[in-house]
PDB file of N, CA and C in Angstrom:
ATOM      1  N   UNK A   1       0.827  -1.190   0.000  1.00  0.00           N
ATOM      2  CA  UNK A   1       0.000   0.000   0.000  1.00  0.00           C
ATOM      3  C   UNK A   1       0.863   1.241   0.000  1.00  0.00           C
ATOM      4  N   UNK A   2       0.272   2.284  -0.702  1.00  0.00           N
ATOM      5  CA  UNK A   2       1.108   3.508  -0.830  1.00  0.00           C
ATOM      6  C   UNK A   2       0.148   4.604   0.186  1.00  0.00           C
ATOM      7  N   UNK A   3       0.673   5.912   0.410  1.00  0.00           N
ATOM      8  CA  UNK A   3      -0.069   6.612   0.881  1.00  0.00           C
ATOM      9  C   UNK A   3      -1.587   7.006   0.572  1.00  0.00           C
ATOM     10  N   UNK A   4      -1.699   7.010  -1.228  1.00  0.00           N
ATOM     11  CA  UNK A   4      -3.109   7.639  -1.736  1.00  0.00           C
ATOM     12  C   UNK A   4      -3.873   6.325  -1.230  1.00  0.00           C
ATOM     13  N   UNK A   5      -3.636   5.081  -0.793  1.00  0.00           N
ATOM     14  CA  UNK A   5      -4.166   4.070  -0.383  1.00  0.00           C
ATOM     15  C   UNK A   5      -5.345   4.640   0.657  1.00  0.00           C
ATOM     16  N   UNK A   6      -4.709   5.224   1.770  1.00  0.00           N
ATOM     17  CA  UNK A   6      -5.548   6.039   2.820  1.00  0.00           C
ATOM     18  C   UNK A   6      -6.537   7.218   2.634  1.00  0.00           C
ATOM     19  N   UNK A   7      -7.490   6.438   2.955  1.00  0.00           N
ATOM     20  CA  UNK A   7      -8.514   7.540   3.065  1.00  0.00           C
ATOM     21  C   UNK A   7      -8.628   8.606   4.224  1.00  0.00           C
ATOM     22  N   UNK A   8      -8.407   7.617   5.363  1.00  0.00           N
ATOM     23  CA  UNK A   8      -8.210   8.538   6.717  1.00  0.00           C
ATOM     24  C   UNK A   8      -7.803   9.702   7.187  1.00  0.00           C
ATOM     25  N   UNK A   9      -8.187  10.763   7.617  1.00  0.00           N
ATOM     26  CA  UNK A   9      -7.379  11.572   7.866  1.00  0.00           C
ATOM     27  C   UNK A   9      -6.911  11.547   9.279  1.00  0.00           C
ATOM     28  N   UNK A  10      -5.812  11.949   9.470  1.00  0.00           N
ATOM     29  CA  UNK A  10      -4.963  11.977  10.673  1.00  0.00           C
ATOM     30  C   UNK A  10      -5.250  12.700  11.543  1.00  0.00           C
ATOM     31  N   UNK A  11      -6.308  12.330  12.397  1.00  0.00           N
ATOM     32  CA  UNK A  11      -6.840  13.589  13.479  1.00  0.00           C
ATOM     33  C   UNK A  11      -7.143  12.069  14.638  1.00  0.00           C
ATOM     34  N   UNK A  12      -7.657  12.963  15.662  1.00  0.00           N
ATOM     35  CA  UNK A  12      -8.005  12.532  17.278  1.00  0.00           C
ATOM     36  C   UNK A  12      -9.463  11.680  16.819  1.00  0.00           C
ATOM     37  N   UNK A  13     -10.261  11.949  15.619  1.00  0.00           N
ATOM     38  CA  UNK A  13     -11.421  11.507  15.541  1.00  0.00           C
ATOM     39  C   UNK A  13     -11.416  10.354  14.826  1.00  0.00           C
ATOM     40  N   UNK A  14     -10.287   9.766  14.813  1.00  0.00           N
ATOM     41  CA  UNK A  14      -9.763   8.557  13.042  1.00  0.00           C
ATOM     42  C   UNK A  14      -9.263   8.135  14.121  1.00  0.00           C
ATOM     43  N   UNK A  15      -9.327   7.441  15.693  1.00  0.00           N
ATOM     44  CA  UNK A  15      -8.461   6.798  16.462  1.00  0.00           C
ATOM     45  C   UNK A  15      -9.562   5.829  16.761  1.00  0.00           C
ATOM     46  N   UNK A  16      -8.772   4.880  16.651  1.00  0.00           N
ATOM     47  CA  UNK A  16      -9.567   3.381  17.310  1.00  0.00           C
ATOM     48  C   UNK A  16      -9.324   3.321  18.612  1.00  0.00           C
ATOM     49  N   UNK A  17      -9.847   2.997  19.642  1.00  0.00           N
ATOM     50  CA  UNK A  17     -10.081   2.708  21.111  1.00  0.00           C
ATOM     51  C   UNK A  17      -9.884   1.150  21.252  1.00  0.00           C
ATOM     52  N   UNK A  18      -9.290   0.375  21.883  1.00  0.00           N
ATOM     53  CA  UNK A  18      -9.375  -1.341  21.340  1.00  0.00           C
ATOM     54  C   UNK A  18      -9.274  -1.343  22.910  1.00  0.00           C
ATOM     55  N   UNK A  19     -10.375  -2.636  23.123  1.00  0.00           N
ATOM     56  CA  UNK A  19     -10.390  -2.108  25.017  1.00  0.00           C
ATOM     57  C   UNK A  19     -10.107  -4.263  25.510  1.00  0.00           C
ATOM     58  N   UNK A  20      -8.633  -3.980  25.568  1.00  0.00           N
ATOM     59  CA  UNK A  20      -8.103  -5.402  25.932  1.00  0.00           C
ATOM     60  C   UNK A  20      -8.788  -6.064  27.317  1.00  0.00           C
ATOM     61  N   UNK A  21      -8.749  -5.603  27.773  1.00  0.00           N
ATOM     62  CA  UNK A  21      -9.038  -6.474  29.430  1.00  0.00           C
ATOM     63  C   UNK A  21      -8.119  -5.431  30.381  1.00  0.00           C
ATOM     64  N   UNK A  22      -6.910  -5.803  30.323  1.00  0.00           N
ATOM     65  CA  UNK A  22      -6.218  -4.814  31.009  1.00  0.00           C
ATOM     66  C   UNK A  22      -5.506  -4.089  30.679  1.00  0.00           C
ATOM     67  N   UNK A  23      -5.649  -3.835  29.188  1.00  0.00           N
ATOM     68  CA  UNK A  23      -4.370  -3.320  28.480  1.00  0.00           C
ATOM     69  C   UNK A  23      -5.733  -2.316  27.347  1.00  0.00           C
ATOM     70  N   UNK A  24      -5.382  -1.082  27.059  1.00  0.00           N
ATOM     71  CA  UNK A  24      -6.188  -0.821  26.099  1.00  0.00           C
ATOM     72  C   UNK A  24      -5.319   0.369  25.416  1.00  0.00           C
ATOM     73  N   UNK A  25      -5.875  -0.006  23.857  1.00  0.00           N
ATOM     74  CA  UNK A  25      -4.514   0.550  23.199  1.00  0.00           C
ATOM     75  C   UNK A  25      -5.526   1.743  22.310  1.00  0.00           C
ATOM     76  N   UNK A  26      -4.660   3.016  21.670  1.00  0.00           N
ATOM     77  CA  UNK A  26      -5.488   4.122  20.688  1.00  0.00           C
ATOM     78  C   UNK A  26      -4.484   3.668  19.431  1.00  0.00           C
ATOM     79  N   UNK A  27      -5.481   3.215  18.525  1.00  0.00           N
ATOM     80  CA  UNK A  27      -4.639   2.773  17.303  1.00  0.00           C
ATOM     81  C   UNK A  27      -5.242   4.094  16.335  1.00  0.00           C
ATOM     82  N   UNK A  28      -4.228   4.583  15.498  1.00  0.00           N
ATOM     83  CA  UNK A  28      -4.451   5.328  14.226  1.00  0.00           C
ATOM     84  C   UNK A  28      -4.659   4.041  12.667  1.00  0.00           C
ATOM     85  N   UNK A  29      -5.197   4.025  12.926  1.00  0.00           N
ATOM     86  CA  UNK A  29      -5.539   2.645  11.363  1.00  0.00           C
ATOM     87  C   UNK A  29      -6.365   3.347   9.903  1.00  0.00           C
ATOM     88  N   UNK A  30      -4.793   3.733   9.410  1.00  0.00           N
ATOM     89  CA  UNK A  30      -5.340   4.528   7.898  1.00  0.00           C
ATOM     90  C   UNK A  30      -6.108   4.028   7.006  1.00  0.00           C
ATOM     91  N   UNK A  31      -5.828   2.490   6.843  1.00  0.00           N
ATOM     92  CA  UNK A  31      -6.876   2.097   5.883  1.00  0.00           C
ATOM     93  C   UNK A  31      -8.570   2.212   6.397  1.00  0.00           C
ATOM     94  N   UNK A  32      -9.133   1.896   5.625  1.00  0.00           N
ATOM     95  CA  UNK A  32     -10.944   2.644   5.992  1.00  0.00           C
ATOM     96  C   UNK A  32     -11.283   1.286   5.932  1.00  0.00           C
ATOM     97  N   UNK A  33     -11.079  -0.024   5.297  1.00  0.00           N
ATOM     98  CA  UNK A  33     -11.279  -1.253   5.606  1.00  0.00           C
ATOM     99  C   UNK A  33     -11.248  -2.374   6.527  1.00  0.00           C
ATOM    100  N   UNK A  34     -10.046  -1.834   7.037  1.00  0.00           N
ATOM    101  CA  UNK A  34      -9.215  -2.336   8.456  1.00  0.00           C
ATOM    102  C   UNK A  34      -9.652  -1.280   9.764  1.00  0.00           C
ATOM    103  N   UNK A  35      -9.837  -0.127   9.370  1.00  0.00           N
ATOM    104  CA  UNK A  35     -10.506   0.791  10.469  1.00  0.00           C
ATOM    105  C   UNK A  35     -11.736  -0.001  10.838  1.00  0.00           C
ATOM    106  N   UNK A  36     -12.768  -0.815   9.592  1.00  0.00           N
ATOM    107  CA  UNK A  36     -14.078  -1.162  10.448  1.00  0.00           C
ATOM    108  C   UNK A  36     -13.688  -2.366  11.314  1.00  0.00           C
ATOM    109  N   UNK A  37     -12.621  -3.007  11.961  1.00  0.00           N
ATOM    110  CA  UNK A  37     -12.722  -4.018  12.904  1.00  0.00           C
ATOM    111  C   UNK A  37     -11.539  -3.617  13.563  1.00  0.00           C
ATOM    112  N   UNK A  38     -11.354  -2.931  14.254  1.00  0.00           N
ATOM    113  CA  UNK A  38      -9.994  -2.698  14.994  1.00  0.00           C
ATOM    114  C   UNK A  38      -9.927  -3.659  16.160  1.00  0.00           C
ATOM    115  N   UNK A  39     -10.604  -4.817  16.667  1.00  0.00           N
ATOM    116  CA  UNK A  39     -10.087  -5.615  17.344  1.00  0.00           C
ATOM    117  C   UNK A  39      -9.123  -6.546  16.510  1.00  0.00           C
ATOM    118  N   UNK A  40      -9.559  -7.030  15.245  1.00  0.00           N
ATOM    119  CA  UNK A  40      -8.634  -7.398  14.596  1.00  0.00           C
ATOM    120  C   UNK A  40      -7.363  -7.404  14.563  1.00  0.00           C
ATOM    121  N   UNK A  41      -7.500  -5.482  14.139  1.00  0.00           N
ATOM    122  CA  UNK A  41      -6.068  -4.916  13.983  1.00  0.00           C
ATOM    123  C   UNK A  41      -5.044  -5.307  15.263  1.00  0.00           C
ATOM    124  N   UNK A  42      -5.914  -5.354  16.123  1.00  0.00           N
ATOM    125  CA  UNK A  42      -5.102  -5.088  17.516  1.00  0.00           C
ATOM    126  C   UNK A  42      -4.442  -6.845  17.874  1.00  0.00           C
ATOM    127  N   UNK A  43      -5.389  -7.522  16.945  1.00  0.00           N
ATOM    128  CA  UNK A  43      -5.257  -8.841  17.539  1.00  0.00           C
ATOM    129  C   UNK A  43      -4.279  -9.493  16.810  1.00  0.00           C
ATOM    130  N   UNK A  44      -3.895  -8.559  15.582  1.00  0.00           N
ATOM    131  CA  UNK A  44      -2.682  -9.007  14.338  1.00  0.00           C
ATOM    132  C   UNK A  44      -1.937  -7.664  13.896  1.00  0.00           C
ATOM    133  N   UNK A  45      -1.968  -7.264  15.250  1.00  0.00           N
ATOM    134  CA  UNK A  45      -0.603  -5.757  14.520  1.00  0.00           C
ATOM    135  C   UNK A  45       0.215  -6.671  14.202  1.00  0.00           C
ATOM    136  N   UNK A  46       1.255  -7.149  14.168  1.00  0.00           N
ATOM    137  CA  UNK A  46       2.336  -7.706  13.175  1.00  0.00           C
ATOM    138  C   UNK A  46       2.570  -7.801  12.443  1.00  0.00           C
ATOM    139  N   UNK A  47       0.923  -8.452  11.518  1.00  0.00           N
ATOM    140  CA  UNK A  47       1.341  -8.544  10.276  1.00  0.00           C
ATOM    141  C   UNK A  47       1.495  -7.861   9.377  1.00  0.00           C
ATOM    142  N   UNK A  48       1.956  -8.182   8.353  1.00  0.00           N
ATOM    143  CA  UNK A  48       2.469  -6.824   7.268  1.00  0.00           C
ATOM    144  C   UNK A  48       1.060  -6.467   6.678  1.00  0.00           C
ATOM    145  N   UNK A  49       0.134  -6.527   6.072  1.00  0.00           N
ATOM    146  CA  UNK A  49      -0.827  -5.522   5.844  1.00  0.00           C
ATOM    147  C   UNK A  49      -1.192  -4.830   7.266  1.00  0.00           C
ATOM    148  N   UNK A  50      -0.594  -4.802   8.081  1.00  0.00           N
ATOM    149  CA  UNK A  50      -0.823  -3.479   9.283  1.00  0.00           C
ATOM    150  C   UNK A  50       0.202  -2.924   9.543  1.00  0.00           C
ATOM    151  N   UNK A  51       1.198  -2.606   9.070  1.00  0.00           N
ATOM    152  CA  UNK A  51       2.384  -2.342   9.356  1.00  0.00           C
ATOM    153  C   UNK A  51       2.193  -0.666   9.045  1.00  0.00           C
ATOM    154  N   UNK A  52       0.848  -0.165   8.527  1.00  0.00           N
ATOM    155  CA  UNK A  52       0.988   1.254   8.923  1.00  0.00           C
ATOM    156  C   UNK A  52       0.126   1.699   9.876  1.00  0.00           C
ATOM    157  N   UNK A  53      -0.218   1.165  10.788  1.00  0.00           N
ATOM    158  CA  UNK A  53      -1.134   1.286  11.693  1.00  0.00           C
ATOM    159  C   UNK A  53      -0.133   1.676  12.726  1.00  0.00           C
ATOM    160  N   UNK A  54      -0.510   3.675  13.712  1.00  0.00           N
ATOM    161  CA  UNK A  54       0.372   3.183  14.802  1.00  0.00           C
ATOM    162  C   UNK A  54      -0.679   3.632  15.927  1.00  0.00           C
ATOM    163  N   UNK A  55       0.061   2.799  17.167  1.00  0.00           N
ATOM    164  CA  UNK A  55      -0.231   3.178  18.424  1.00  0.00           C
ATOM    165  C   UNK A  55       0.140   4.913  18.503  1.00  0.00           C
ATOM    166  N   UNK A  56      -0.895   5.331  19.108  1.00  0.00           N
ATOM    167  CA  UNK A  56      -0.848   6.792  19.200  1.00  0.00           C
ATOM    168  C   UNK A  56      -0.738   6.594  21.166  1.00  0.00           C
ATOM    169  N   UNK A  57      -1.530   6.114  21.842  1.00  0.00           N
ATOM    170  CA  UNK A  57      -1.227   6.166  23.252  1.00  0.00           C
ATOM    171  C   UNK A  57      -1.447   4.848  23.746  1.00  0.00           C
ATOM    172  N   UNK A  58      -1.590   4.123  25.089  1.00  0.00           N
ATOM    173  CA  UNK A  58      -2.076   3.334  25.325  1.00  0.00           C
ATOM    174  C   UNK A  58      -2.175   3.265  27.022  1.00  0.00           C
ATOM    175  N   UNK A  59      -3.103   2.218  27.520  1.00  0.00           N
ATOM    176  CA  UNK A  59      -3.177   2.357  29.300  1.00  0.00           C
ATOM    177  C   UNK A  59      -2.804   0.562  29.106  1.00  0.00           C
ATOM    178  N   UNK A  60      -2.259   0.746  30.691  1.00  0.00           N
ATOM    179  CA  UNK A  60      -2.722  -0.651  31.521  1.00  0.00           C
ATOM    180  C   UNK A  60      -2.649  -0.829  33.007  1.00  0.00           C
ATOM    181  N   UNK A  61      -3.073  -1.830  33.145  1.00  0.00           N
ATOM    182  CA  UNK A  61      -3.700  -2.262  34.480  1.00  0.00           C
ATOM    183  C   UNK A  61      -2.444  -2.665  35.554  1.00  0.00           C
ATOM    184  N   UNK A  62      -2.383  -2.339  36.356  1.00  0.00           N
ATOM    185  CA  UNK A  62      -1.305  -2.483  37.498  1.00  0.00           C
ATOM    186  C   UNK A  62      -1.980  -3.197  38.655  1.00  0.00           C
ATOM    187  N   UNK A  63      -0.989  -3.952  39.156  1.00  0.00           N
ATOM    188  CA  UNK A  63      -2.072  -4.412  40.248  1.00  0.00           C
ATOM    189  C   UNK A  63      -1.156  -4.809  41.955  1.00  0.00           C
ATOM    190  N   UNK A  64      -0.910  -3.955  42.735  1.00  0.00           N
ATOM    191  CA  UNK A  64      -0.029  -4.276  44.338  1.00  0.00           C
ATOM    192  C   UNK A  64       0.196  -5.852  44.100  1.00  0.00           C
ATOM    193  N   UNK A  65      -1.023  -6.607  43.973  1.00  0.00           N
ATOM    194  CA  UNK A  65      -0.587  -7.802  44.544  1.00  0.00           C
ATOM    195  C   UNK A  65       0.545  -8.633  43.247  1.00  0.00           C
ATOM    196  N   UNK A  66       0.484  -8.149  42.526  1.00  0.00           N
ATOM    197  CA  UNK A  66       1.604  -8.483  40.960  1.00  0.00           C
ATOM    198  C   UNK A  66       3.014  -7.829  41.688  1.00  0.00           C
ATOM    199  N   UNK A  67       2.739  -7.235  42.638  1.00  0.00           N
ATOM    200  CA  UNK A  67       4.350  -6.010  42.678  1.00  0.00           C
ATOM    201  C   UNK A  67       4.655  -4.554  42.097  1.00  0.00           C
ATOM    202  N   UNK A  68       3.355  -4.659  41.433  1.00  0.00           N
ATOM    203  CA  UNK A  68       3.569  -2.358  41.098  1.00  0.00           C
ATOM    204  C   UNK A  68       3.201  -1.687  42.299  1.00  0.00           C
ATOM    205  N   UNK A  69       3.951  -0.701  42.447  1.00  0.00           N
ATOM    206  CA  UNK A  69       3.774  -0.474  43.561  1.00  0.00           C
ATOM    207  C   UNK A  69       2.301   0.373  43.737  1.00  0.00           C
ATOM    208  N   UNK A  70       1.585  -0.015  43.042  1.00  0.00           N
ATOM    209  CA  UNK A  70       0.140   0.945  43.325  1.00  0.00           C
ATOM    210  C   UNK A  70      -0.871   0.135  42.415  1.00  0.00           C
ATOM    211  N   UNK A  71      -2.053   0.005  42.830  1.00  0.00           N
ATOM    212  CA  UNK A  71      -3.283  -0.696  41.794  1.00  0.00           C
ATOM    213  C   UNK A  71      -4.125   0.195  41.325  1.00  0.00           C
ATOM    214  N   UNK A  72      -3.848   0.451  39.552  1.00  0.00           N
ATOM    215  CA  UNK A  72      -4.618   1.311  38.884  1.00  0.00           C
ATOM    216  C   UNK A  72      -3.944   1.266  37.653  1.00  0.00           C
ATOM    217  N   UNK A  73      -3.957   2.305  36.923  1.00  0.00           N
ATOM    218  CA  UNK A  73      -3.888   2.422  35.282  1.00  0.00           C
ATOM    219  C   UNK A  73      -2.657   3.573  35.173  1.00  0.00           C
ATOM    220  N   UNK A  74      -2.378   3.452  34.326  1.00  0.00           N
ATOM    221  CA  UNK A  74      -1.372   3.990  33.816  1.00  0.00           C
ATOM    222  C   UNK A  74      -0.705   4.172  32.296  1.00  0.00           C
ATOM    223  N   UNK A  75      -0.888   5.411  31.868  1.00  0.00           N
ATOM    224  CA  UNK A  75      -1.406   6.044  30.497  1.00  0.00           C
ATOM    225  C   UNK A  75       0.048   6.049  29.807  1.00  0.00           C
ATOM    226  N   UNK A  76       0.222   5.864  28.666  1.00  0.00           N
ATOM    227  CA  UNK A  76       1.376   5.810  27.786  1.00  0.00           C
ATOM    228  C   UNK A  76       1.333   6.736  27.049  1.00  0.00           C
ATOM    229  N   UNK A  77       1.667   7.567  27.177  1.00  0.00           N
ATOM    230  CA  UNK A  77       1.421   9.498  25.828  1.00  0.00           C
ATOM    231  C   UNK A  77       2.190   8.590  24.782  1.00  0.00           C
ATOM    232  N   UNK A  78       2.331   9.480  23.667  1.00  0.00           N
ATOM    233  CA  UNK A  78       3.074   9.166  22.064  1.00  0.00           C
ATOM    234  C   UNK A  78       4.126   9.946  22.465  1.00  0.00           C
ATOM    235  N   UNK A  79       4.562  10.475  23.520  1.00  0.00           N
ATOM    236  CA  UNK A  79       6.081  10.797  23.388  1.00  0.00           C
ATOM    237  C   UNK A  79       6.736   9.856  23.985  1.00  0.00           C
ATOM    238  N   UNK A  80       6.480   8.737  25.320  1.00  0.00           N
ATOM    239  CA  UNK A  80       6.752   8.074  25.707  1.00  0.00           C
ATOM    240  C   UNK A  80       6.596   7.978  27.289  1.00  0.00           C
ATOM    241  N   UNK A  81       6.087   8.809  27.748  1.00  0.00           N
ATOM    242  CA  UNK A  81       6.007   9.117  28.954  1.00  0.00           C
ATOM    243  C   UNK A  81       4.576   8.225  28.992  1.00  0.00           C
ATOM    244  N   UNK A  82       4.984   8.338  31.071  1.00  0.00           N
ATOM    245  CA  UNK A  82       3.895   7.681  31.203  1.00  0.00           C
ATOM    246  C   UNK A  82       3.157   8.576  32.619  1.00  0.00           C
ATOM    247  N   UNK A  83       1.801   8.607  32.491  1.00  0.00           N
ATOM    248  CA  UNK A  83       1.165   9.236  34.167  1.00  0.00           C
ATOM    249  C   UNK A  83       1.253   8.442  35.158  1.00  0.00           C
ATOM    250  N   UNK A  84       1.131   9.277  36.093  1.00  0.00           N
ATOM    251  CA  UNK A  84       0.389   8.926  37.068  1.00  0.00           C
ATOM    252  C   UNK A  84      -0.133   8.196  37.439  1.00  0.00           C
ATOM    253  N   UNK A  85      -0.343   7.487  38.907  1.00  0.00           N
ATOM    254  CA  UNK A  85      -1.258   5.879  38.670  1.00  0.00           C
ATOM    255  C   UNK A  85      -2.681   6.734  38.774  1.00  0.00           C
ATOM    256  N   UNK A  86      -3.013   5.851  38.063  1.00  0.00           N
ATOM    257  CA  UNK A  86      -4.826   6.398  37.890  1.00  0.00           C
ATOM    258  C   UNK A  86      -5.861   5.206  38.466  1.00  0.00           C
ATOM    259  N   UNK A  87      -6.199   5.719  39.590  1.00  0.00           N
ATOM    260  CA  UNK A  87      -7.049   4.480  40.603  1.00  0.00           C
ATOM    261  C   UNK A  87      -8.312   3.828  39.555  1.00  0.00           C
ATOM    262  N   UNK A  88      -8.754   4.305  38.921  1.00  0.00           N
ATOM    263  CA  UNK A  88     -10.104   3.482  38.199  1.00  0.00           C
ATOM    264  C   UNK A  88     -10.179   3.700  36.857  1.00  0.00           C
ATOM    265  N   UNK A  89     -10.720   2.843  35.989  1.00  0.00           N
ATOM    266  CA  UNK A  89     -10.689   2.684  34.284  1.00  0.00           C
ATOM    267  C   UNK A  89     -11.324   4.072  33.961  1.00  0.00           C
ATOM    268  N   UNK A  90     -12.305   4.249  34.622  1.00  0.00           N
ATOM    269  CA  UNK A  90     -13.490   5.628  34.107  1.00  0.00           C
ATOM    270  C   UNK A  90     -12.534   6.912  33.465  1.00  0.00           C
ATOM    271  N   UNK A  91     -11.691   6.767  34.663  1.00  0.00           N
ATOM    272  CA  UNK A  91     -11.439   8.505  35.256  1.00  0.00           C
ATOM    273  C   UNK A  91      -9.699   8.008  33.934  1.00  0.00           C
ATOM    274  N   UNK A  92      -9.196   6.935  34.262  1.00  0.00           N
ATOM    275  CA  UNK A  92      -8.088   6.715  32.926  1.00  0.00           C
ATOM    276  C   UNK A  92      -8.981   6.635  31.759  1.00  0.00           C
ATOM    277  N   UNK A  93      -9.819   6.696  31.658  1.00  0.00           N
ATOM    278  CA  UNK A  93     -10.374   7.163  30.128  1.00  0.00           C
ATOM    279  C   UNK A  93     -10.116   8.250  29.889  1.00  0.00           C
ATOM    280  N   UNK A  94     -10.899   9.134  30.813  1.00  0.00           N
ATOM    281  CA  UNK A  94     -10.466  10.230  30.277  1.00  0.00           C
ATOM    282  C   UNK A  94      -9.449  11.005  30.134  1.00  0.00           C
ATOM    283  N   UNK A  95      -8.137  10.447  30.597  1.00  0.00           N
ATOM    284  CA  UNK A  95      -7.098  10.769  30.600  1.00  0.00           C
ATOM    285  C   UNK A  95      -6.682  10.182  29.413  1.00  0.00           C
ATOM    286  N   UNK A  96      -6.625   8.921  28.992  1.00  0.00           N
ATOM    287  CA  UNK A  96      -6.335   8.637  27.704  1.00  0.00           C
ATOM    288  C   UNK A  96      -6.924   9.311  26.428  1.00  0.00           C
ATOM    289  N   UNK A  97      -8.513   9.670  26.480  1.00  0.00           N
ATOM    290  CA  UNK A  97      -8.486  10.646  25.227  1.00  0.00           C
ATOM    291  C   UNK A  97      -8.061  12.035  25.181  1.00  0.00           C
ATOM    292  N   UNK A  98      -7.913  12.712  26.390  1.00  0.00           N
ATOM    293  CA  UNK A  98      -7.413  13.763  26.630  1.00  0.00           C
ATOM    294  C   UNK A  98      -6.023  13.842  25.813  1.00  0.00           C
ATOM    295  N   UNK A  99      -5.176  12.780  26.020  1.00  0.00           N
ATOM    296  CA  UNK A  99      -3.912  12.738  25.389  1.00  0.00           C
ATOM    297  C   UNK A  99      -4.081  12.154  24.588  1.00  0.00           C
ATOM    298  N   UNK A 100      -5.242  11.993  23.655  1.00  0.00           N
ATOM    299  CA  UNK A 100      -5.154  11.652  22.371  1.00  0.00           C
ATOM    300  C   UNK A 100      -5.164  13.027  21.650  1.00  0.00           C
ATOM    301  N   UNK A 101      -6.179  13.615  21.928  1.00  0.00           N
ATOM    302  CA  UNK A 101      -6.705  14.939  21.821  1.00  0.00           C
ATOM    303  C   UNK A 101      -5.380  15.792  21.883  1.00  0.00           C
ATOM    304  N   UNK A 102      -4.135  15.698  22.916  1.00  0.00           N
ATOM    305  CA  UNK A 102      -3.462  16.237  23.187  1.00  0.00           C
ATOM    306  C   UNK A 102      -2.441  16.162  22.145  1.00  0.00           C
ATOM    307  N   UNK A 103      -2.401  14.954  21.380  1.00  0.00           N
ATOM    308  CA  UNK A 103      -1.269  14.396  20.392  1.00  0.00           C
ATOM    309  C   UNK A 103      -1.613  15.263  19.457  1.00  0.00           C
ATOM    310  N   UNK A 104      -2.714  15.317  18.914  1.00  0.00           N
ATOM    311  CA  UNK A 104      -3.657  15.803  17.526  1.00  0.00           C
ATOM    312  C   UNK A 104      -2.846  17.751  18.132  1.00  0.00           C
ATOM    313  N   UNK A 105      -3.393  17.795  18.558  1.00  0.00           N
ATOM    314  CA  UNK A 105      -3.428  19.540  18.944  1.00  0.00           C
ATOM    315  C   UNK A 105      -1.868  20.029  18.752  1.00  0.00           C
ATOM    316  N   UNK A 106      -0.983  19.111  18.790  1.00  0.00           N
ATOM    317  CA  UNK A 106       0.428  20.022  18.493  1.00  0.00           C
ATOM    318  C   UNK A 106       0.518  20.345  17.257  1.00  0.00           C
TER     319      UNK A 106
END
């Protein structure tokens, strides 16, 4: 696939949400074909027809009794950083689209 391949445009509103169990990832998925099942995508990033698909942010689940030192969520920005522990999924939602939102806006 070449670029004119993509229909998508590259904004905060073209982001897939893929909600793992404890892991939930914001995929950018340019193709408009592969955009309609993004569990898919998520379930075969590897393979080469996804190889232009990227993670824009992502959360996961921490848990004391595993050994993190705190039980809650914890947000992955696209620069690489990560927040704060975030005690409940709700309230890390909205921290994760916030910094989706936040990626788009630079």
């Amino acid at each position: 696939m070449n670029d004119t391949d993509h229909d998508q445009p590259y904004d905060a509103d073209h982001i897939a949400i893929v909600d793992m169990g404890h892991t939930v990832w914001a995929l950018y998925i340019p193709d408009p074909e592969h955009a309609k099942d993004p569990q898919r995508v998520a379930d075969n990033l590897l393979r080469p027809e996804y190889r232009d698909v990227e993670m824009v942010a992502g959360m996961q689940r921490h848990f004391k009794k595993d050994g993190a030192w705190f039980s809650g969520w914890v947000i992955e920005a696209p620069d690489g950083s990560n927040s704060d522990g975030i005690p409940n999924k709700r309230q890390a939602m909205k921290v994760l689209r916030a910094t989706i939102r936040d990626h788009f806006a630079r």
